[in-house]
PDB file of N, CA and C in Angstrom:
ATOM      1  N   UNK A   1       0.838  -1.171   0.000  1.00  0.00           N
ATOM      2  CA  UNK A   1       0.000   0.000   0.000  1.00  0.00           C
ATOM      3  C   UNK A   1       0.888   1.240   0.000  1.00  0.00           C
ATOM      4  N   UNK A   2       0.897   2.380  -0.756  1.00  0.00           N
ATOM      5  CA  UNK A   2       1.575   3.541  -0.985  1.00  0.00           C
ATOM      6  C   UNK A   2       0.793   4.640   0.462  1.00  0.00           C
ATOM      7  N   UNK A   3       1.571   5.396   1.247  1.00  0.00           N
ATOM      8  CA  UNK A   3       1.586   5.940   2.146  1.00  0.00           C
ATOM      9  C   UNK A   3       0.851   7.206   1.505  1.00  0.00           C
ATOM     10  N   UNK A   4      -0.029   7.360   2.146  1.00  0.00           N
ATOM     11  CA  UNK A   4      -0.861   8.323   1.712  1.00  0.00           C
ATOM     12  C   UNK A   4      -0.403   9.519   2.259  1.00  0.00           C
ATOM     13  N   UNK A   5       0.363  10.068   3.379  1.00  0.00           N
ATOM     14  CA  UNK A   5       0.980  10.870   3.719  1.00  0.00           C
ATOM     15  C   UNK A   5       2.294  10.907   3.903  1.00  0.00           C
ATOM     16  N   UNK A   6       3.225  11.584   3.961  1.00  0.00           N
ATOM     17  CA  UNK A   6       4.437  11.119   4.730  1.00  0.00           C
ATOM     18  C   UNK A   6       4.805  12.637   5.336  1.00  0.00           C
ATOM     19  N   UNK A   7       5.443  12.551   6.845  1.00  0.00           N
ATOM     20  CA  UNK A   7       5.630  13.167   7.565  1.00  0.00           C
ATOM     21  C   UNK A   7       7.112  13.566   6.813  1.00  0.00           C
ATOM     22  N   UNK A   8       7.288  15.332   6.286  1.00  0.00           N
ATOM     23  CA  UNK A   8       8.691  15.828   6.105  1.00  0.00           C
ATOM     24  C   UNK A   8       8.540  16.843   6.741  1.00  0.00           C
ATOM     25  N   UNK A   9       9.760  17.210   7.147  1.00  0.00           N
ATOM     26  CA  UNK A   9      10.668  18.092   7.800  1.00  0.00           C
ATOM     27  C   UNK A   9      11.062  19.424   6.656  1.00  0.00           C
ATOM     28  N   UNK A  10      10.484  20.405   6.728  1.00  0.00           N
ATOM     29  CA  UNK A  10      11.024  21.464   5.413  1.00  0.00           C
ATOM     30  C   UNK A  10      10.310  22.656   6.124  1.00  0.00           C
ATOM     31  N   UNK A  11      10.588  23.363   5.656  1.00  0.00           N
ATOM     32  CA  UNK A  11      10.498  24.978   6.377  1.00  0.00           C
ATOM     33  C   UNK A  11       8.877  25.315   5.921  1.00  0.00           C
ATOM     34  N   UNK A  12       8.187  26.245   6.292  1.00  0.00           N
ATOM     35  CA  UNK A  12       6.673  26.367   6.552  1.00  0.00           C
ATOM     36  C   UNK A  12       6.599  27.159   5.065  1.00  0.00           C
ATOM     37  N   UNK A  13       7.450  28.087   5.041  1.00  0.00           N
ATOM     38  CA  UNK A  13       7.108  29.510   3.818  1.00  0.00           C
ATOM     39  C   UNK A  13       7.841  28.702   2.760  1.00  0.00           C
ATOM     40  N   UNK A  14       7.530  29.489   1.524  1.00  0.00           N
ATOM     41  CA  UNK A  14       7.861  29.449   0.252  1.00  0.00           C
ATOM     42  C   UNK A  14       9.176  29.791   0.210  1.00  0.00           C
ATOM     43  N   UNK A  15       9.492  30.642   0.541  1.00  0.00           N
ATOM     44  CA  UNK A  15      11.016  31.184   0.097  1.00  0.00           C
ATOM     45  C   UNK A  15      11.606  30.499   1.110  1.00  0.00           C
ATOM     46  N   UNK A  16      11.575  29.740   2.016  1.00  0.00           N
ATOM     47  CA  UNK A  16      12.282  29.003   3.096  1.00  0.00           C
ATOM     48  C   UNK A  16      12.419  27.738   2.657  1.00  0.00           C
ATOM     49  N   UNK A  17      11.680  27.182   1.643  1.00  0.00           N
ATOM     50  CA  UNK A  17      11.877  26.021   0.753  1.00  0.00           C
ATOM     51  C   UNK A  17      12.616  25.828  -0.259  1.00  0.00           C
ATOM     52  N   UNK A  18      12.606  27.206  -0.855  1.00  0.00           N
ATOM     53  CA  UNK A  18      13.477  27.858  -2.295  1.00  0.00           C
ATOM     54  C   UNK A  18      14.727  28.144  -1.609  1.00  0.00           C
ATOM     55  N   UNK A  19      14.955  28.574  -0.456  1.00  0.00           N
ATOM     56  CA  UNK A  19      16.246  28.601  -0.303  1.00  0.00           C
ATOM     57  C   UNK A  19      17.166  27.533   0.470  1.00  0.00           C
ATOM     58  N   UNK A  20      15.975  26.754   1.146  1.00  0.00           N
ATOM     59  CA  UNK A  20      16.640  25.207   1.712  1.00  0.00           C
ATOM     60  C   UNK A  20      17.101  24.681  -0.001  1.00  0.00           C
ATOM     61  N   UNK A  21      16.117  24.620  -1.177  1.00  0.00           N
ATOM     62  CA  UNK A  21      16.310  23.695  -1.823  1.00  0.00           C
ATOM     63  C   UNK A  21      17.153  24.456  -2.885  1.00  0.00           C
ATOM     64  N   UNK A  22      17.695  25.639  -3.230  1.00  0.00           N
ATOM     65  CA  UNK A  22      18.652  25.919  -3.615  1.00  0.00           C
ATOM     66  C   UNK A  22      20.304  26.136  -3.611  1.00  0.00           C
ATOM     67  N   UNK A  23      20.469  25.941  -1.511  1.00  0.00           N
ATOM     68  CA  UNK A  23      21.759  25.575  -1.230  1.00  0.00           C
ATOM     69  C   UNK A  23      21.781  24.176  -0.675  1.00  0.00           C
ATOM     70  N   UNK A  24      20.835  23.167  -1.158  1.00  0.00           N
ATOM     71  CA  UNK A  24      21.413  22.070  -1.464  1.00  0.00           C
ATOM     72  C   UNK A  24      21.689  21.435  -2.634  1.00  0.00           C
ATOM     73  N   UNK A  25      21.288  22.152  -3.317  1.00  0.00           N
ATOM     74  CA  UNK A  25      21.874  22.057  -5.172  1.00  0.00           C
ATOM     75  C   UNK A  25      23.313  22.518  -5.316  1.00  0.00           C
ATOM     76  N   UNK A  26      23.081  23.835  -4.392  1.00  0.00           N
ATOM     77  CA  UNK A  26      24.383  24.393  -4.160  1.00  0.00           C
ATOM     78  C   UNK A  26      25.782  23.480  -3.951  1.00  0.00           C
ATOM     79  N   UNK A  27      25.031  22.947  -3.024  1.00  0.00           N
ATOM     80  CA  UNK A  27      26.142  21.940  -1.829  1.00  0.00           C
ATOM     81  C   UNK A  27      26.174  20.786  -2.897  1.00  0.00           C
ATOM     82  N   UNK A  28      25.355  20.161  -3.325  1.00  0.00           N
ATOM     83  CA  UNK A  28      25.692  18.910  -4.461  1.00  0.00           C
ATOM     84  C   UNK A  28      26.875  19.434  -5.451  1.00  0.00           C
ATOM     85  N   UNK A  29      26.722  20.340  -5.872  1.00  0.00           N
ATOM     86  CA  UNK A  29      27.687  20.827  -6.721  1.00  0.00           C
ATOM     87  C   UNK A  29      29.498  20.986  -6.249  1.00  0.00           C
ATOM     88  N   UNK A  30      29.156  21.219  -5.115  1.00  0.00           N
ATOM     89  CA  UNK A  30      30.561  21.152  -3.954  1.00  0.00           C
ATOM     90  C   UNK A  30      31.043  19.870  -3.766  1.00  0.00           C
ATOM     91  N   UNK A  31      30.139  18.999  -3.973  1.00  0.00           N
ATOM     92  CA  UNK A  31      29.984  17.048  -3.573  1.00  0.00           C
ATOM     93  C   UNK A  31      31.370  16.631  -3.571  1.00  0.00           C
ATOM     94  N   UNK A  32      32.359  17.520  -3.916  1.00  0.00           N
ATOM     95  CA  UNK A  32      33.455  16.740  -3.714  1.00  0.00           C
ATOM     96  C   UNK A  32      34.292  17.295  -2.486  1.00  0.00           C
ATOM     97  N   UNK A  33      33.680  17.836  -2.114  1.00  0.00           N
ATOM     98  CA  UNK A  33      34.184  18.707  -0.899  1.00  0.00           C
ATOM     99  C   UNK A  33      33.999  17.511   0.435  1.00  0.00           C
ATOM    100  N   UNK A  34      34.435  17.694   1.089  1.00  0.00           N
ATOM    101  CA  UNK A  34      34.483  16.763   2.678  1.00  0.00           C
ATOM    102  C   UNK A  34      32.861  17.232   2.682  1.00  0.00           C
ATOM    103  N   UNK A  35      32.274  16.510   3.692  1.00  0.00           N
ATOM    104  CA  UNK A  35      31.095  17.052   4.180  1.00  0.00           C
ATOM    105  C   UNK A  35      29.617  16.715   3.202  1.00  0.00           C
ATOM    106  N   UNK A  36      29.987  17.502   2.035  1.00  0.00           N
ATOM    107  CA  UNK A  36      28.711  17.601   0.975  1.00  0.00           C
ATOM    108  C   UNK A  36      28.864  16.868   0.386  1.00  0.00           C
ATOM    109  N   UNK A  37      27.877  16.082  -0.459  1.00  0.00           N
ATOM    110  CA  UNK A  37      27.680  15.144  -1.151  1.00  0.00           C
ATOM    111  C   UNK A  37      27.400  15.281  -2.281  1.00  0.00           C
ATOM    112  N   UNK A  38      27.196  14.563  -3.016  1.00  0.00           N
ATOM    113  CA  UNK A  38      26.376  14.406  -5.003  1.00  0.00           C
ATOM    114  C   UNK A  38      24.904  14.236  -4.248  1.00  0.00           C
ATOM    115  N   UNK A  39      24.390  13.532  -3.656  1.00  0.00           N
ATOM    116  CA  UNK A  39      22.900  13.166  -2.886  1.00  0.00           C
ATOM    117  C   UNK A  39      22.626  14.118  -2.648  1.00  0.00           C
ATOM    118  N   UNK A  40      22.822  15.477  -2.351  1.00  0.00           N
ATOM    119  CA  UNK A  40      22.122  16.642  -1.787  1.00  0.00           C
ATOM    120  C   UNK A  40      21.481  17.651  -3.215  1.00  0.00           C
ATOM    121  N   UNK A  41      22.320  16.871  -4.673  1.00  0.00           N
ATOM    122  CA  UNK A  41      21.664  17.674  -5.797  1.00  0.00           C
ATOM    123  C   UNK A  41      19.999  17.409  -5.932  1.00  0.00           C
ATOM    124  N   UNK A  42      19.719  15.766  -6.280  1.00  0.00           N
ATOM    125  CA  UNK A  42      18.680  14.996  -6.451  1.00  0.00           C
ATOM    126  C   UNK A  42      17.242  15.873  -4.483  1.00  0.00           C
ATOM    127  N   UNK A  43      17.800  15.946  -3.423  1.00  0.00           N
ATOM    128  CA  UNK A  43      17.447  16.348  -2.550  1.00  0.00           C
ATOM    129  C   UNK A  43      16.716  17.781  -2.782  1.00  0.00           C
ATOM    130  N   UNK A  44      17.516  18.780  -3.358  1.00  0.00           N
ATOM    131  CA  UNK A  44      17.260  19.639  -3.346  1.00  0.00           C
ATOM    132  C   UNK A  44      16.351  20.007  -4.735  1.00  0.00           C
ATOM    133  N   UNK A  45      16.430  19.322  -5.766  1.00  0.00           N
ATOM    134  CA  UNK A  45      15.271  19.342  -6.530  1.00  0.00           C
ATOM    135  C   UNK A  45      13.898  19.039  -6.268  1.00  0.00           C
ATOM    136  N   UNK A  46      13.943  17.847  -4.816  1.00  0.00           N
ATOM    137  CA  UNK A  46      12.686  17.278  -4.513  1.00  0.00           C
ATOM    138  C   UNK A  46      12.097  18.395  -3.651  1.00  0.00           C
ATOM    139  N   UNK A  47      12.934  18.856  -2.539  1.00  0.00           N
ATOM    140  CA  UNK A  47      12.494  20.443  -2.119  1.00  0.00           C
ATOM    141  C   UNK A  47      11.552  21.241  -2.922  1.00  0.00           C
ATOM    142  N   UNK A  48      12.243  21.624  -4.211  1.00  0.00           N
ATOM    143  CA  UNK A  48      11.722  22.725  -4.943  1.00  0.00           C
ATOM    144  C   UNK A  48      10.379  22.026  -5.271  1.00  0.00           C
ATOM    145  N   UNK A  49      10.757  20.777  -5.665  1.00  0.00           N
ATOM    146  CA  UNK A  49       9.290  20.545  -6.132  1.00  0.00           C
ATOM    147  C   UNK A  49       7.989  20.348  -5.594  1.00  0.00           C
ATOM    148  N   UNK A  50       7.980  20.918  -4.319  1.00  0.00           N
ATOM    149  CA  UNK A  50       7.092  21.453  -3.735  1.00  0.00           C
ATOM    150  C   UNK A  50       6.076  22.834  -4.075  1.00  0.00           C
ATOM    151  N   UNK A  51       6.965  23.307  -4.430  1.00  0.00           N
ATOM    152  CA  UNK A  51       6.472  25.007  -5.104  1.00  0.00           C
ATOM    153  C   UNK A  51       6.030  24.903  -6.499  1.00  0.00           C
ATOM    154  N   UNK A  52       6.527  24.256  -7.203  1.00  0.00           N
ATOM    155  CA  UNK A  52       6.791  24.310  -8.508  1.00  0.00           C
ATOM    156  C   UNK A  52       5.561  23.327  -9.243  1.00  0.00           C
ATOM    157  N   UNK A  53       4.224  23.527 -10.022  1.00  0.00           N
ATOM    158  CA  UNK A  53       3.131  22.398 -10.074  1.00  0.00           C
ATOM    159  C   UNK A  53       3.761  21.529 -11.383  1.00  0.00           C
ATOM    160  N   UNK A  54       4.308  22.198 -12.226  1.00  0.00           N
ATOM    161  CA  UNK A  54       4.597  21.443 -13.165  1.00  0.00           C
ATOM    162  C   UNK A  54       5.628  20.103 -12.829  1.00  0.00           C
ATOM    163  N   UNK A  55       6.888  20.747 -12.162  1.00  0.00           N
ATOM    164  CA  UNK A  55       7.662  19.356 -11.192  1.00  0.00           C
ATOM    165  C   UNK A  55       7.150  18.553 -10.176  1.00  0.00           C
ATOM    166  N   UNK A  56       5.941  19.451  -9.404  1.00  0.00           N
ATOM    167  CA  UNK A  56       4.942  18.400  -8.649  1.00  0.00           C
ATOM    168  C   UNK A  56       4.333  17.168  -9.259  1.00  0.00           C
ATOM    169  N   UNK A  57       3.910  17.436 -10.474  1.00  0.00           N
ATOM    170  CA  UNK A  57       2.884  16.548 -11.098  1.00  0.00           C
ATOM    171  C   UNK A  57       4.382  15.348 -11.524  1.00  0.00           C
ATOM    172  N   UNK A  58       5.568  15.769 -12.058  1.00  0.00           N
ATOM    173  CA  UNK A  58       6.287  15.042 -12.399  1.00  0.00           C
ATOM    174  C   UNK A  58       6.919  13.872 -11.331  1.00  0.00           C
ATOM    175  N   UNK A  59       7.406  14.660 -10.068  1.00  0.00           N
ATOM    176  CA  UNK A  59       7.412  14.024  -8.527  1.00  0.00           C
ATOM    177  C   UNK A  59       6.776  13.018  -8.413  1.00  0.00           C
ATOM    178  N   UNK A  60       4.781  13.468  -8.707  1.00  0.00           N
ATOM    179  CA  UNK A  60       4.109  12.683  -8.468  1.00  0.00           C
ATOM    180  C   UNK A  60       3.555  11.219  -8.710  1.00  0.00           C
ATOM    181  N   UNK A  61       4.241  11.505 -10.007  1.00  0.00           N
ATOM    182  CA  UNK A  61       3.503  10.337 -10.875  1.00  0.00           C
ATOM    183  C   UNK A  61       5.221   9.908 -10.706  1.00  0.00           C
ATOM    184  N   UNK A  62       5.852  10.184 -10.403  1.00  0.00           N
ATOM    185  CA  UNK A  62       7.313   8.852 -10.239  1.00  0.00           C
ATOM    186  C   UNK A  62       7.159   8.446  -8.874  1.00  0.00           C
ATOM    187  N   UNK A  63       6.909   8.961  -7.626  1.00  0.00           N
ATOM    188  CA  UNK A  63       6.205   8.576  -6.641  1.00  0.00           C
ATOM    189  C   UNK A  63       5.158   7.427  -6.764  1.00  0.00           C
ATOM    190  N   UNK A  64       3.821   7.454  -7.072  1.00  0.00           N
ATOM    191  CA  UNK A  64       3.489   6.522  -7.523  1.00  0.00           C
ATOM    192  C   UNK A  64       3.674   5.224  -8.516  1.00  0.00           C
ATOM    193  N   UNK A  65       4.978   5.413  -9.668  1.00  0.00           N
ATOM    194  CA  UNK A  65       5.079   4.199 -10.111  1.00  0.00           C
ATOM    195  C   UNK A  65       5.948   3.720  -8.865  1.00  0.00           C
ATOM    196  N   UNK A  66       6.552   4.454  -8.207  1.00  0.00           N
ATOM    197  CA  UNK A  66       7.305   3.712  -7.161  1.00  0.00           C
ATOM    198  C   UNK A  66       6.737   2.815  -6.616  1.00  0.00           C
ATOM    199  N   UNK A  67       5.902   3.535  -5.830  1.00  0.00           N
ATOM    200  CA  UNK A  67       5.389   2.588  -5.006  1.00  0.00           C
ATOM    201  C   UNK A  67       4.120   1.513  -5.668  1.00  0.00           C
ATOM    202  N   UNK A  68       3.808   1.313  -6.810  1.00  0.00           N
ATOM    203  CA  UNK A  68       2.829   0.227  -7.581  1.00  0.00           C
ATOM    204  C   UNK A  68       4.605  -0.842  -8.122  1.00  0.00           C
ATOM    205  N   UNK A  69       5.738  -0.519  -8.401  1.00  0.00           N
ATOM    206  CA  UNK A  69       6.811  -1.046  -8.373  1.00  0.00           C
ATOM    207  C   UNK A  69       7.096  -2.107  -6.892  1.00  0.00           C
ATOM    208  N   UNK A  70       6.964  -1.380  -5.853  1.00  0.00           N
ATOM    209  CA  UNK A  70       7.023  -1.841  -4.658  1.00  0.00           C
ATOM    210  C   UNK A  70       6.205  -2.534  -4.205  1.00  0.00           C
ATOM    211  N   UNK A  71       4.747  -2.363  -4.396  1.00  0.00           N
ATOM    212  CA  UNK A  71       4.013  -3.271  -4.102  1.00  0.00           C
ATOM    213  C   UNK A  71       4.306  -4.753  -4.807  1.00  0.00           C
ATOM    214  N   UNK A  72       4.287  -4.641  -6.268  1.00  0.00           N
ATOM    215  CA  UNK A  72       4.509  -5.936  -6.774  1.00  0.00           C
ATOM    216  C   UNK A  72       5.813  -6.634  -6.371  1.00  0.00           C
ATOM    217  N   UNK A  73       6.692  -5.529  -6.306  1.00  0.00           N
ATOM    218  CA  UNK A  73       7.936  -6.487  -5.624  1.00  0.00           C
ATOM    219  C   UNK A  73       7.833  -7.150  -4.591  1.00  0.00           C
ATOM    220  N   UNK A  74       7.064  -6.499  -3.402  1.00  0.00           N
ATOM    221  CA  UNK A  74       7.006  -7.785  -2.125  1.00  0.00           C
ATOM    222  C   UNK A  74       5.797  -8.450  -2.188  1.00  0.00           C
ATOM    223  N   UNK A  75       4.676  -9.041  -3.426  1.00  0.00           N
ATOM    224  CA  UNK A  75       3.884  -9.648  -3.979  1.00  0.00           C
ATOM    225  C   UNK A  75       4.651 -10.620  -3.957  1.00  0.00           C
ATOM    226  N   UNK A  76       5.809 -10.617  -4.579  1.00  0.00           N
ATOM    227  CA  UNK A  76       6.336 -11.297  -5.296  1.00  0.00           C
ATOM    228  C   UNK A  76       6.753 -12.176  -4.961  1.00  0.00           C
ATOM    229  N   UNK A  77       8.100 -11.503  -4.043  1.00  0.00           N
ATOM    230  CA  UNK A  77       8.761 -11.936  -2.618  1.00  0.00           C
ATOM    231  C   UNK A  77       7.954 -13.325  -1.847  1.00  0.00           C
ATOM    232  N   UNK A  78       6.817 -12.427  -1.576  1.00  0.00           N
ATOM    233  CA  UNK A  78       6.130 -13.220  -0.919  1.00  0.00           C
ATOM    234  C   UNK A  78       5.277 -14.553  -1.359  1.00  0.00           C
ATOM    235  N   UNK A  79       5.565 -14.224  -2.764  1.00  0.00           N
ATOM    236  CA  UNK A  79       4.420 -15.624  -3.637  1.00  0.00           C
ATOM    237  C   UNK A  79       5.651 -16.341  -3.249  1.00  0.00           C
ATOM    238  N   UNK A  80       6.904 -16.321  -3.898  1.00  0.00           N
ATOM    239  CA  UNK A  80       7.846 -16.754  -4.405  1.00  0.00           C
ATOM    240  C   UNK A  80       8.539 -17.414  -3.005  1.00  0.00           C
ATOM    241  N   UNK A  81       8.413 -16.722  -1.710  1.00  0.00           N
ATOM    242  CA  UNK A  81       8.564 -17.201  -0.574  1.00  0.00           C
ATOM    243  C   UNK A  81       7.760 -18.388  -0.428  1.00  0.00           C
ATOM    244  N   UNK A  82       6.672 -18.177  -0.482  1.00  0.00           N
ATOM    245  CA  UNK A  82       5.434 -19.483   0.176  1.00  0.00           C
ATOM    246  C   UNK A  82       5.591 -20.815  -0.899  1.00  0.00           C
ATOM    247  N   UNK A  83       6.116 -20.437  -2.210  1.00  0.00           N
ATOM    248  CA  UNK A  83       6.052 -21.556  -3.079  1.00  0.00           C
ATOM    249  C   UNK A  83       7.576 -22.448  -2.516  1.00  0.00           C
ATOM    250  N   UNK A  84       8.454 -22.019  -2.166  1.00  0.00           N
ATOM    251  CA  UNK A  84       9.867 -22.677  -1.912  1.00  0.00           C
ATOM    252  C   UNK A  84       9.385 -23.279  -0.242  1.00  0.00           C
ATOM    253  N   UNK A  85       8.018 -22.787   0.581  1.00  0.00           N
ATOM    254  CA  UNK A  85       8.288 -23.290   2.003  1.00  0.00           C
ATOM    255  C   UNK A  85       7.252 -24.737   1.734  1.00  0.00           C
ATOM    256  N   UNK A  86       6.814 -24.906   0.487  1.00  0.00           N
ATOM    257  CA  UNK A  86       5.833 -26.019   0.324  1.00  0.00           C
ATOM    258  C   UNK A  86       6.887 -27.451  -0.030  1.00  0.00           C
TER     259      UNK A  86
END
């Protein structure tokens, strides 16, 4: 079942999102620096795409194949489990 909510952590205002999610694009770009990473580029796009409807809708619908991906995978798991305990 895909989580119909999920509890994040991100700043309340608009421009407190735009600027969380622009100096972690920032910081991805640094990724070779001690400390910052390449993971904070992909991060900070998902930020923005909070504000943004056209990257929302895009978010969204990869969000959901995710998780219809995930479901069938532990379908699967689990057929594929019960057939090997027979």
């Amino acid at each position: 079942m895909v989580r119909k909510h999920v509890n994040r952590v991100m700043p309340a205002t608009r421009v407190g999102r735009i600027v969380v999610g622009i100096l972690l694009i920032i910081g991805g770009i640094l990724g070779f620096l001690p400390v910052l990473g390449f993971w904070m580029i992909p991060l900070g796009f998902l930020v923005l795409s909070v504000d943004f409807p056209a990257v929302r809708r895009f978010r969204r619908e990869q969000e959901v194949k995710l998780g219809r991906w995930w479901q069938r995978r532990n379908a699967n798991k689990k057929k594929h489990s019960e057939e090997t305990d027979i």
